[in-house]
N, C-alpha and C. Protein backbone atom coordinates (compact mmCIF):
# COMPACT_ATOMS: atom_id res chain seq x y z
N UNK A 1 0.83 -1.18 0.00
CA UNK A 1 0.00 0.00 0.00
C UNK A 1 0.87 1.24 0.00
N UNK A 2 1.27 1.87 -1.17
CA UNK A 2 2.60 2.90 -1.30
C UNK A 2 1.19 4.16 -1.58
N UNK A 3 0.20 4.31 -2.18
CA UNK A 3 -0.06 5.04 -2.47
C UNK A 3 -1.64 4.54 -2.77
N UNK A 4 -2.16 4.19 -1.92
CA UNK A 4 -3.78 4.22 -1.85
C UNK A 4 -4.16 5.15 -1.96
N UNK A 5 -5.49 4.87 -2.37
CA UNK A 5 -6.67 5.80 -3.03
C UNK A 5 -7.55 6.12 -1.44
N UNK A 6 -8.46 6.71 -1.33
CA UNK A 6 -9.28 6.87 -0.44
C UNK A 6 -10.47 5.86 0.39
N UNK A 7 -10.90 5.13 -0.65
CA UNK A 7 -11.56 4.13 -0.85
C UNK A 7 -10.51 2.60 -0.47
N UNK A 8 -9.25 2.48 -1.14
CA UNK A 8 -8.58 1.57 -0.24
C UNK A 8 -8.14 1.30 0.59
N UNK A 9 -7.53 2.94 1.39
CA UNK A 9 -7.22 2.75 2.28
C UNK A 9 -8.25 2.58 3.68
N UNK A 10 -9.47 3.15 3.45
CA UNK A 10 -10.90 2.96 4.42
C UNK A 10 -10.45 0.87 4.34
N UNK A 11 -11.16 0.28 3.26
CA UNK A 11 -11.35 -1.12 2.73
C UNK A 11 -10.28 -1.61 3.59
N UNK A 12 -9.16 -1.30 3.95
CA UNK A 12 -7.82 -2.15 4.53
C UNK A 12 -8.30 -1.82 6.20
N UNK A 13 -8.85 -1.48 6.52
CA UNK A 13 -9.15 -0.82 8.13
C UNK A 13 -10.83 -1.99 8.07
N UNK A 14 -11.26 -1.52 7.26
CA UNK A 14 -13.08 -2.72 7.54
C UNK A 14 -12.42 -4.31 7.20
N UNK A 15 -11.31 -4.28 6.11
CA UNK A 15 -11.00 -6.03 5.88
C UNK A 15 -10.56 -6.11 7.17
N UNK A 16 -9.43 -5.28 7.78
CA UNK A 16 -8.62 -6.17 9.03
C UNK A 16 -9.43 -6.17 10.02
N UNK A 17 -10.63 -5.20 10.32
CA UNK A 17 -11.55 -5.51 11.20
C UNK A 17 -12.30 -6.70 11.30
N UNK A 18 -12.79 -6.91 10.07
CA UNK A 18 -13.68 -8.17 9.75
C UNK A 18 -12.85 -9.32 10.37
N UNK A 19 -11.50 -9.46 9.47
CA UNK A 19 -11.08 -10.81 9.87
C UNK A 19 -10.20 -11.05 11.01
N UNK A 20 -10.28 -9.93 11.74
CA UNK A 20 -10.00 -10.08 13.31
C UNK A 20 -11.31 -10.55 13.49
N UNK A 21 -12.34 -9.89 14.01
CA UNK A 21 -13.76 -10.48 14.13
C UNK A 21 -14.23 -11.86 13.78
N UNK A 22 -13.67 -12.21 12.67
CA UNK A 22 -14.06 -13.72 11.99
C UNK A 22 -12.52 -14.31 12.66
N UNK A 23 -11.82 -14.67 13.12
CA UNK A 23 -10.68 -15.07 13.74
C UNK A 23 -9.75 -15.78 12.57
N UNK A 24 -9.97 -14.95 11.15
CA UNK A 24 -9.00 -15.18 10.60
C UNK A 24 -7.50 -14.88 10.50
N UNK A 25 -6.39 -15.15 9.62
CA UNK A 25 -4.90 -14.98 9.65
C UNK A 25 -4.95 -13.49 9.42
N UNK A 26 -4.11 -12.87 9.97
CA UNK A 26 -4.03 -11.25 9.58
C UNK A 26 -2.27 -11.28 8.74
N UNK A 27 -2.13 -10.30 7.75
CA UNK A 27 -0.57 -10.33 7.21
C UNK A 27 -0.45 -9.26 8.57
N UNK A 28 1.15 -8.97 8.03
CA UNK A 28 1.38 -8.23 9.40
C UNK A 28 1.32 -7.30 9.12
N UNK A 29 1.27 -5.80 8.05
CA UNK A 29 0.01 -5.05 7.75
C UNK A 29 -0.95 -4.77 8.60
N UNK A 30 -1.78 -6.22 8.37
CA UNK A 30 -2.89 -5.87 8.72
C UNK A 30 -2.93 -6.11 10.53
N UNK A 31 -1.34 -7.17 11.02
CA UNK A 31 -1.54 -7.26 12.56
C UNK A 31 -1.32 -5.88 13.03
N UNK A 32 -0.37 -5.08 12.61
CA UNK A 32 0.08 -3.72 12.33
C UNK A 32 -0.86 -2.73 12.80
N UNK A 33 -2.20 -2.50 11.69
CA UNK A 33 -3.31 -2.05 11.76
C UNK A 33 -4.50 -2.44 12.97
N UNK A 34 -4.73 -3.89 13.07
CA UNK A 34 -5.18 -4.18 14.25
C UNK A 34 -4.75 -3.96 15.67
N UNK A 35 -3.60 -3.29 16.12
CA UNK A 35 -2.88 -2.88 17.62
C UNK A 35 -3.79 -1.39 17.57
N UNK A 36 -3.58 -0.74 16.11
CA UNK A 36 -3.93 0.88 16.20
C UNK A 36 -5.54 0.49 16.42
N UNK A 37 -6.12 -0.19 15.87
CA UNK A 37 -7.94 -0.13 15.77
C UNK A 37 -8.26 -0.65 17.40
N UNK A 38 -7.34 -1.63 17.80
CA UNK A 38 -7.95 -1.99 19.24
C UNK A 38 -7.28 -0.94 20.24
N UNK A 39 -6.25 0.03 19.33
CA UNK A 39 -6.13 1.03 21.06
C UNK A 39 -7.49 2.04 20.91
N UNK A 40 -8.04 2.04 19.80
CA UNK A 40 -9.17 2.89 19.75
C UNK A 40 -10.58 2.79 19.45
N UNK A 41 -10.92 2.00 20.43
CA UNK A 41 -12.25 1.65 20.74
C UNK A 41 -13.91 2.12 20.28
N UNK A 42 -13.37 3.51 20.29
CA UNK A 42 -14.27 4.60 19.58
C UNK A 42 -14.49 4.35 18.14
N UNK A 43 -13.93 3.54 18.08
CA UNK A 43 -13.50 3.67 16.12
C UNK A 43 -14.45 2.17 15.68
N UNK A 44 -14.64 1.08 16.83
CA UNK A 44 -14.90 -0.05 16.02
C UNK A 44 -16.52 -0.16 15.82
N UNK A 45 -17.15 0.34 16.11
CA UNK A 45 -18.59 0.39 15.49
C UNK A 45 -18.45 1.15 14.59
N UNK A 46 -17.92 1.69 14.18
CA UNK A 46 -17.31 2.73 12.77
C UNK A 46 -16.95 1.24 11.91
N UNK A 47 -16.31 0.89 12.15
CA UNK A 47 -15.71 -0.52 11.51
C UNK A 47 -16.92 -1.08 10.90
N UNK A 48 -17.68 -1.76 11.92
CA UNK A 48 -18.60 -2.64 11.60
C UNK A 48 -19.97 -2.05 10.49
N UNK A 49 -19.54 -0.81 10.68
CA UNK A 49 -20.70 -0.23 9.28
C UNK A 49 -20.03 0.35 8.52
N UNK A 50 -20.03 -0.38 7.57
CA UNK A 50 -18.84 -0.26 5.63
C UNK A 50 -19.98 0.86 5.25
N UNK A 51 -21.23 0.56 5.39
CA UNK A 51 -22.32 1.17 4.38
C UNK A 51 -22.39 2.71 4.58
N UNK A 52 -22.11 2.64 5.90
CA UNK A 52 -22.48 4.28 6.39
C UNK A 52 -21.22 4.63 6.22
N UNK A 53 -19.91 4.39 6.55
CA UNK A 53 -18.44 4.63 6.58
C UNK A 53 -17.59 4.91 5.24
N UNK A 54 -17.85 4.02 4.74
CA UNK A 54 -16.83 3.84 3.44
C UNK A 54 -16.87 5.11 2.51
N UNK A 55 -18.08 5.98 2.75
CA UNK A 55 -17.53 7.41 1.82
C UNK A 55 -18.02 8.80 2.52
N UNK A 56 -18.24 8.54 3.89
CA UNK A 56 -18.28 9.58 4.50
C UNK A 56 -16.77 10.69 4.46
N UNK A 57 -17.62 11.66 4.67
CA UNK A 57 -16.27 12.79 4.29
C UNK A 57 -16.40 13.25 5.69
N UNK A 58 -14.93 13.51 6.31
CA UNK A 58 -15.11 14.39 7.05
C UNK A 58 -14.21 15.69 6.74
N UNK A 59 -15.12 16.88 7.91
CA UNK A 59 -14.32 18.00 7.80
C UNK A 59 -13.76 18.47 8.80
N UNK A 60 -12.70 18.80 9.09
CA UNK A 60 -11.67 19.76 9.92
C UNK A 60 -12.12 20.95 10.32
N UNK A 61 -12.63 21.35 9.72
CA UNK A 61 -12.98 22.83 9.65
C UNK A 61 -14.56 22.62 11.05
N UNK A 62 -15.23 21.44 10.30
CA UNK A 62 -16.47 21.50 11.40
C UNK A 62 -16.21 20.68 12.63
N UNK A 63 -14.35 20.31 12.86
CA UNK A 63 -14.56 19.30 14.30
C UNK A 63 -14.32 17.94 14.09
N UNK A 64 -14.72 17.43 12.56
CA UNK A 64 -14.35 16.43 12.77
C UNK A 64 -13.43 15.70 12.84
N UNK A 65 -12.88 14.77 13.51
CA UNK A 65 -11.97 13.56 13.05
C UNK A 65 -12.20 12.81 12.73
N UNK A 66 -10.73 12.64 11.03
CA UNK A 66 -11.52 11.30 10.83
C UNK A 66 -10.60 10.35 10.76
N UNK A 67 -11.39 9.15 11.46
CA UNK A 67 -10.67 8.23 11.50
C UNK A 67 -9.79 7.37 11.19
N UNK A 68 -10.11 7.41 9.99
CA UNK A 68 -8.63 7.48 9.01
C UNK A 68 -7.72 7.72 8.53
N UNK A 69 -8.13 8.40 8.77
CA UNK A 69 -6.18 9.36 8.53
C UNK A 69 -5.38 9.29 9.87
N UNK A 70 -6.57 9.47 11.32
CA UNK A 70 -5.87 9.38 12.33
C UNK A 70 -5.12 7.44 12.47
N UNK A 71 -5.73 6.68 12.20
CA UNK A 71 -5.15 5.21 12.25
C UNK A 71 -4.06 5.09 11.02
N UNK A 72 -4.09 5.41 10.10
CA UNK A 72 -3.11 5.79 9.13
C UNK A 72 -2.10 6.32 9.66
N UNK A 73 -2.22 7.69 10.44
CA UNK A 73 -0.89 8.14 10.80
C UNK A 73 -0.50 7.54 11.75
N UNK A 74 -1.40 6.48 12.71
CA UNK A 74 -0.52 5.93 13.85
C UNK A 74 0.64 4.83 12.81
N UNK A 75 -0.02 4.18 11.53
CA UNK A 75 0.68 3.37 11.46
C UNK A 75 2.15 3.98 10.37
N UNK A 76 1.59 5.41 9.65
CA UNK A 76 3.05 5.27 9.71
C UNK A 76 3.93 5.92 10.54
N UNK A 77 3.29 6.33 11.69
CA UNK A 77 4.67 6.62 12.70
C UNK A 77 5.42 5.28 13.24
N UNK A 78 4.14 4.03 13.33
CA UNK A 78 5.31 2.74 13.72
C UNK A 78 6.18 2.89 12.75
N UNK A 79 5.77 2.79 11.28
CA UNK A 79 6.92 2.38 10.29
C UNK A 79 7.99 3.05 10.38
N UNK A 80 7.91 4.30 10.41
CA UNK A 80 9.42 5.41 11.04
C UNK A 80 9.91 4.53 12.16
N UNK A 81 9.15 4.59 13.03
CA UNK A 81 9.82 4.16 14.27
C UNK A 81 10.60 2.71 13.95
N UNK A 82 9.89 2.07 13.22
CA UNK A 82 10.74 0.79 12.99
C UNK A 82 12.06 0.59 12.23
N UNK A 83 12.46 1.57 11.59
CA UNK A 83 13.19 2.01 10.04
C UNK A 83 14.45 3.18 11.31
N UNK A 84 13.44 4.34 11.91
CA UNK A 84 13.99 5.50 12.67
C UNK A 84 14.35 6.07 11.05
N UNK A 85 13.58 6.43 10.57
CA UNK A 85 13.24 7.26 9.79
C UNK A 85 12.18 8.09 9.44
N UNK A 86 12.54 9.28 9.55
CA UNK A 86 13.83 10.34 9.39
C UNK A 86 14.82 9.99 10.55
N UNK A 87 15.77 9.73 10.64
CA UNK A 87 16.73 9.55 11.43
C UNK A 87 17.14 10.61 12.49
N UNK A 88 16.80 9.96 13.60
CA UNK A 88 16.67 10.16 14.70
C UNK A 88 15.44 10.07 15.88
N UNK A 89 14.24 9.92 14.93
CA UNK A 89 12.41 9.61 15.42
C UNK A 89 12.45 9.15 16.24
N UNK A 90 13.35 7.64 16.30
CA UNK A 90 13.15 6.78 17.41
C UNK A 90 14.12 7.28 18.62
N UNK A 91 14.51 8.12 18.97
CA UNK A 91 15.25 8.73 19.71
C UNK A 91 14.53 9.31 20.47
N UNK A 92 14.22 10.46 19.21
CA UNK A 92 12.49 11.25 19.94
C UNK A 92 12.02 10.66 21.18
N UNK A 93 11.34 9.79 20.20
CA UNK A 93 10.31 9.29 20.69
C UNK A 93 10.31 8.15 21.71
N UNK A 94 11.58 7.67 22.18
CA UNK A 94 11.88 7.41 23.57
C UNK A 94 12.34 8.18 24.42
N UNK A 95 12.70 9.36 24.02
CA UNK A 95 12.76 10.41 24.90
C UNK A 95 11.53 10.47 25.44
N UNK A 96 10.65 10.94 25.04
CA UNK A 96 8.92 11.23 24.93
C UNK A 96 8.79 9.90 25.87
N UNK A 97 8.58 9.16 25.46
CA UNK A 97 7.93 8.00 26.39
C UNK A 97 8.76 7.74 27.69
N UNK A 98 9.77 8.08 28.06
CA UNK A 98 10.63 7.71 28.73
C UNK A 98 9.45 9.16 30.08
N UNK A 99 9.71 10.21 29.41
CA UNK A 99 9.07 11.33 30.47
C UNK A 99 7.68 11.03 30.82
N UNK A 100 6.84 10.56 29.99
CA UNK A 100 5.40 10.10 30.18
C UNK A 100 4.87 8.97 30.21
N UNK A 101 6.01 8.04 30.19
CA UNK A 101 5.42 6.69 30.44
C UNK A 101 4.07 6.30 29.60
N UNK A 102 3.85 7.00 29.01
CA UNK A 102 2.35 6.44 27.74
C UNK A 102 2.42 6.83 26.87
N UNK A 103 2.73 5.42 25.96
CA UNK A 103 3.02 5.12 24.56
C UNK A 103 1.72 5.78 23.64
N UNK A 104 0.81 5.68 23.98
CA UNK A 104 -0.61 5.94 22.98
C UNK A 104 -0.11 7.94 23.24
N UNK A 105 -0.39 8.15 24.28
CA UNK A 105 0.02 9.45 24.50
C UNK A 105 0.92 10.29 23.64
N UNK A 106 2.51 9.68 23.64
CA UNK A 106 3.29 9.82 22.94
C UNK A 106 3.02 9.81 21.31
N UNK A 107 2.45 8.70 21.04
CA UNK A 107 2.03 8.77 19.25
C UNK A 107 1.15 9.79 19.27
N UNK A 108 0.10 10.42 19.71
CA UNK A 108 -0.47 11.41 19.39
C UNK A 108 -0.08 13.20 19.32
N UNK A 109 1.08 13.10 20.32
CA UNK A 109 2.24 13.82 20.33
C UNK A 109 2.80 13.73 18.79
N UNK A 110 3.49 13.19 18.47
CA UNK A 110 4.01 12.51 17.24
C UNK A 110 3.46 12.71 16.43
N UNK A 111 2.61 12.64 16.49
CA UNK A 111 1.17 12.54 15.31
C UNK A 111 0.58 14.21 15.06
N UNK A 112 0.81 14.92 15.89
CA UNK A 112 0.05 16.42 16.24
C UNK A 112 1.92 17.44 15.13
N UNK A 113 3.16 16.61 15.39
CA UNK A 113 4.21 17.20 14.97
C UNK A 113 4.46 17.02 13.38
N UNK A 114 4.00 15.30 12.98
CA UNK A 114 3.54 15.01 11.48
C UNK A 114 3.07 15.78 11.14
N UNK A 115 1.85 16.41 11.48
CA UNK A 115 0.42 16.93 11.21
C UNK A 115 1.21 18.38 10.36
N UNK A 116 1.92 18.58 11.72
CA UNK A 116 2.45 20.20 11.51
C UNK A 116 3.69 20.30 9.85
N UNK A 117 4.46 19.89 10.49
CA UNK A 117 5.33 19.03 8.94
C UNK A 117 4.71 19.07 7.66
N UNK A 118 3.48 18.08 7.31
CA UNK A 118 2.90 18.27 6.14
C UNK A 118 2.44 19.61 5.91
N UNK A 119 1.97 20.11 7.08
CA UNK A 119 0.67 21.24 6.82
C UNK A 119 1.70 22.27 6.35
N UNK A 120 3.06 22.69 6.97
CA UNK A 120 3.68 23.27 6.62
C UNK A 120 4.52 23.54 5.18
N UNK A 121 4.35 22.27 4.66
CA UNK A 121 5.00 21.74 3.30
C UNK A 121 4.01 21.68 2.43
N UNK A 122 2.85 21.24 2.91
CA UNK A 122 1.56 21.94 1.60
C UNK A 122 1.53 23.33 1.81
N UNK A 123 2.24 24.35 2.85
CA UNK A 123 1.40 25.34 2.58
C UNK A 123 2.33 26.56 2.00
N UNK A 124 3.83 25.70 2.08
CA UNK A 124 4.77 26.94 1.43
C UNK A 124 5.29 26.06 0.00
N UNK A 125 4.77 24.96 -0.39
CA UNK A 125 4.75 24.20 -1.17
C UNK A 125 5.95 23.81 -1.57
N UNK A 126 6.64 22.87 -0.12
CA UNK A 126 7.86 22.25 -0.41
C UNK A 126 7.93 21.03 0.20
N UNK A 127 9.24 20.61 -0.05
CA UNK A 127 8.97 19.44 0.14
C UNK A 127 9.16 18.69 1.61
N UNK A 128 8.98 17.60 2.53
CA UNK A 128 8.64 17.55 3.68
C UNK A 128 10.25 18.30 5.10
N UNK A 129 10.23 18.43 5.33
CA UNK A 129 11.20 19.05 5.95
C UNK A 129 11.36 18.13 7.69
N UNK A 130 12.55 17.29 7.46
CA UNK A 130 12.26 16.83 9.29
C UNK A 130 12.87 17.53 10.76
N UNK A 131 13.12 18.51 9.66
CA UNK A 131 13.67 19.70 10.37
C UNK A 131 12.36 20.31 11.36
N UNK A 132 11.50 20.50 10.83
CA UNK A 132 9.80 20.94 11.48
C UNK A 132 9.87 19.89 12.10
N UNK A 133 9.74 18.71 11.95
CA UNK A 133 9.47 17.59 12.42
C UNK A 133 9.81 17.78 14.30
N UNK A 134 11.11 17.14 13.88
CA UNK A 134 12.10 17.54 15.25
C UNK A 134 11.89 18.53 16.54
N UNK A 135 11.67 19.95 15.60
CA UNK A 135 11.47 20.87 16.02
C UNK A 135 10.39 20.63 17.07
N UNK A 136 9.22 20.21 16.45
CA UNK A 136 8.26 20.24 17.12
C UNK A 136 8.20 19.16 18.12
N UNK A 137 8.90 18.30 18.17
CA UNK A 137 8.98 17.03 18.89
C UNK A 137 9.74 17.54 19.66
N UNK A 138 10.89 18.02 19.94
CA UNK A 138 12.23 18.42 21.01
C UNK A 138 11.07 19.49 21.97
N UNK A 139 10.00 20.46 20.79
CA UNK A 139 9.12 21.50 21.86
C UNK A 139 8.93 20.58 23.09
N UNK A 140 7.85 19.67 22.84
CA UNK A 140 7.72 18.53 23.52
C UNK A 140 8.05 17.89 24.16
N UNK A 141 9.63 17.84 24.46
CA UNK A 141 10.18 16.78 24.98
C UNK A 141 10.82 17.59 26.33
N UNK A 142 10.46 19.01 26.31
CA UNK A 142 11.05 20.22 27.06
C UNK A 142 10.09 20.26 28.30
């Protein structure tokens, strides 16, 4: 999954739900995806309705979160973290956990500094900088 569509990447969050639910084999992807869906509880009756879910839009602007993008970005902060890429993340980010002792805590930390990174790189229209990154993570770690 290098570059899903909107629609696939929802479909990869309701399949790994399902076949956790049905107690089928998960790839590790999808075991990957299943740690982020069971730390967030809020999310799995969202799961269980494809019909109402699968093309709801949400907006930022009115409050919403949406759930997808937020389980998306938990999983690719594991993948950094697993890689420590951008080099040095996993540093971070045991710094971070080391002061707060909570890991879920910490990724949303993480996740709030991503956030900033892109937003900053769509909005002077360059390219991702882990310089912001850092930045905003070291704020954090102060």
């Amino acid at each position: 999954m290098f570059n899903p569509s909107r629609e696939q990447a929802r479909q990869f969050f309701f399949d790994t739900w399902q076949k956790y639910r049905e107690r089928e084999m998960l790839s590790a992807m999808e075991g990957m995806a299943l740690e982020v869906i069971l730390q967030h509880p809020e999310y799995h009756t969202l799961l269980d309705d494809i019909e109402h879910y699968q093309d709801k839009d949400y907006l930022p602007e009115m409050g919403d979160t949406n759930p997808f993008l937020h389980m998306s970005m938990h999983i690719a902060i594991r993948e950094q973290l697993s890689i420590d890429q951008p080099a040095g993340i996993r540093q971070r980010f045991e710094r971070l956990l080391t002061k707060t002792g909570d890991e879920h805590a910490v990724m949303h930390q993480v996740m709030e500094c991503l956030a900033e990174m892109i937003w900053q790189a769509q909005r002077s229209r360059s390219a991702l900088d882990a310089t912001v990154y850092f930045e905003c993570l070291d704020r954090w770690g102060n």
